[in-house]
Structure formats: structure tokens, C-alpha cells
Protein backbone atom coordinates (compact mmCIF):
# COMPACT_ATOMS: atom_id res chain seq x y z
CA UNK A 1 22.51 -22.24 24.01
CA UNK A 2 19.04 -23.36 24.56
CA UNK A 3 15.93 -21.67 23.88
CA UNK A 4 13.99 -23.43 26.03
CA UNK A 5 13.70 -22.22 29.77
CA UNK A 6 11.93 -25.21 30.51
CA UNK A 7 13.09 -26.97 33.86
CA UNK A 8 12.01 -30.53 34.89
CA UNK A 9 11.16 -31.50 38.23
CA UNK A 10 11.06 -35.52 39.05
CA UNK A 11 9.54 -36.33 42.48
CA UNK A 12 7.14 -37.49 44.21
CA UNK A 13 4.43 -36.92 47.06
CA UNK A 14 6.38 -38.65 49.67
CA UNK A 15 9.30 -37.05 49.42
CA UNK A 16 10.34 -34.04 52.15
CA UNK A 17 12.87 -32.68 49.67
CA UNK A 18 10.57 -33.03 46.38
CA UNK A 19 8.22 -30.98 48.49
CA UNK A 20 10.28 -28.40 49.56
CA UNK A 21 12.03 -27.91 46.31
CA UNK A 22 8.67 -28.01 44.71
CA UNK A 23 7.30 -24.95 46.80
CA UNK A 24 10.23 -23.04 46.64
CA UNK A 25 9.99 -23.09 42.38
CA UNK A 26 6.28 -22.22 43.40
CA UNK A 27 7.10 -19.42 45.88
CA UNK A 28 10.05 -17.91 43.11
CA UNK A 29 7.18 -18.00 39.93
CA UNK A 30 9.04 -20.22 38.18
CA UNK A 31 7.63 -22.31 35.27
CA UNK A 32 8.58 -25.89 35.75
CA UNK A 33 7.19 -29.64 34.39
CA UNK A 34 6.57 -31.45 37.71
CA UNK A 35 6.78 -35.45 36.65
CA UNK A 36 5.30 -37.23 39.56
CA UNK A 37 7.01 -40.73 39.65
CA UNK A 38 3.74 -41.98 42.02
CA UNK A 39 1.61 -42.14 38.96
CA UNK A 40 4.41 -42.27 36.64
CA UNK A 41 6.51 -45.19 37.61
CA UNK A 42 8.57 -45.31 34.44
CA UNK A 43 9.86 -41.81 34.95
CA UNK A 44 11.52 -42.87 37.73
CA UNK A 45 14.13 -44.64 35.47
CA UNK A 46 14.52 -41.53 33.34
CA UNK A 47 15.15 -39.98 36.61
CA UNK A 48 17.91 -42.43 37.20
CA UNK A 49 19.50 -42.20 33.70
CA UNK A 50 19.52 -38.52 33.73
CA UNK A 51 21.34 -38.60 37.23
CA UNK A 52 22.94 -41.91 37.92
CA UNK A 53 21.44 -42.04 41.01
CA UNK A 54 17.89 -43.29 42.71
CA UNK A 55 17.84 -39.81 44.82
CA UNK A 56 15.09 -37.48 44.39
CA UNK A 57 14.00 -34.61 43.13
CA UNK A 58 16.12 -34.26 40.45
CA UNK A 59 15.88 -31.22 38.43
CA UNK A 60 16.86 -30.90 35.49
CA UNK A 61 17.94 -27.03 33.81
CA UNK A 62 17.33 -25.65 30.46
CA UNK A 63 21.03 -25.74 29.88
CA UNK A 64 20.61 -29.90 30.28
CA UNK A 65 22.24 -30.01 33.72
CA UNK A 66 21.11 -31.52 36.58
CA UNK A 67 20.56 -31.16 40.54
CA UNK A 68 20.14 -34.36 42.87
CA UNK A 69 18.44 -33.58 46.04
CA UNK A 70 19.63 -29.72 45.87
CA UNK A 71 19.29 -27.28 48.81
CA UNK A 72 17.32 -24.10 48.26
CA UNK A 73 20.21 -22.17 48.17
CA UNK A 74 21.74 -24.78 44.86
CA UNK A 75 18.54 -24.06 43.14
CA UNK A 76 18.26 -20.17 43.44
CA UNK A 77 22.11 -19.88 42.44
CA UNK A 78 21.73 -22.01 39.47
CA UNK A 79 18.18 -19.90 38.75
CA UNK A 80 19.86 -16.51 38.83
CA UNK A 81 23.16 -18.06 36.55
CA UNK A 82 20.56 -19.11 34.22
CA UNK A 83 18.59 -15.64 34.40
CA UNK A 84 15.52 -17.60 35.26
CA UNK A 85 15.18 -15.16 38.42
């Protein structure tokens, strides 16, 4: 088990989802390491390798596993198994 409860967020501006999901970690308190892919271009093929997929956000969990484009209801479920809420 990790000790980290360190989640990573990869998105960008432009993006309606990356937005929401964004506010909603806002609006819950939850500390979070937003990687903007506009002004970090390389990130986006971390992004990629972490979820096989070009999708975004992708959010990535203390316990190393990942959401793709997850509704609000995905990322406060996976938030209260982790005891991050």
C-alpha cells in the first residue's frame, strides 16, 4: 500500500471534461497535481502510456490506477474507496 495520497490530473484548458473533473477535485478539497498538457506537450504521451488511450483527463490514484474521462460519480466512489473523502 502506498503512502502517498497524491492523485494526478492530466488535462487541459480545452477540455469540458478536464474542467469539470478539475472543479469537482476543487469543490471536494482534494489535493491533486494538475499537469496541463497545453504547456506541457510531452505529458500528453505519459498520459497515453499510463492509459492506452488519447482521452482526457486521466487521473491517476495513489493506489497507481487510473480513470479515462470518468464521471463525477467514478471519481467520488473511487475517492471514498481510497479514504481520500
Amino acid at each position: 500500500m502506498t503512502t502517498s495520497s497524491t492523485i494526478t490530473m492530466y488535462g487541459a484548458d480545452w477540455c469540458r471534461d478536464c474542467i469539470r473533473t478539475k472543479k469537482q477535485l476543487d469543490e471536494l478539497g482534494v489535493e491533486y497535481r494538475y499537469v496541463d498538457l497545453v504547456a506541457d506537450p510531452a505529458a500528453a504521451d505519459v498520459a497515453r502510456d499510463i492509459s492506452g488511450r488519447t482521452n482526457i483527463p486521466v487521473v491517476v490514484y495513489p493506489d497507481s490506477t487510473h480513470h479515462v474521462e470518468p464521471s463525477n460519480a467514478d471519481v467520488e466512489s473511487k475517492l471514498r474507496e481510497l479514504a481520500l473523502l
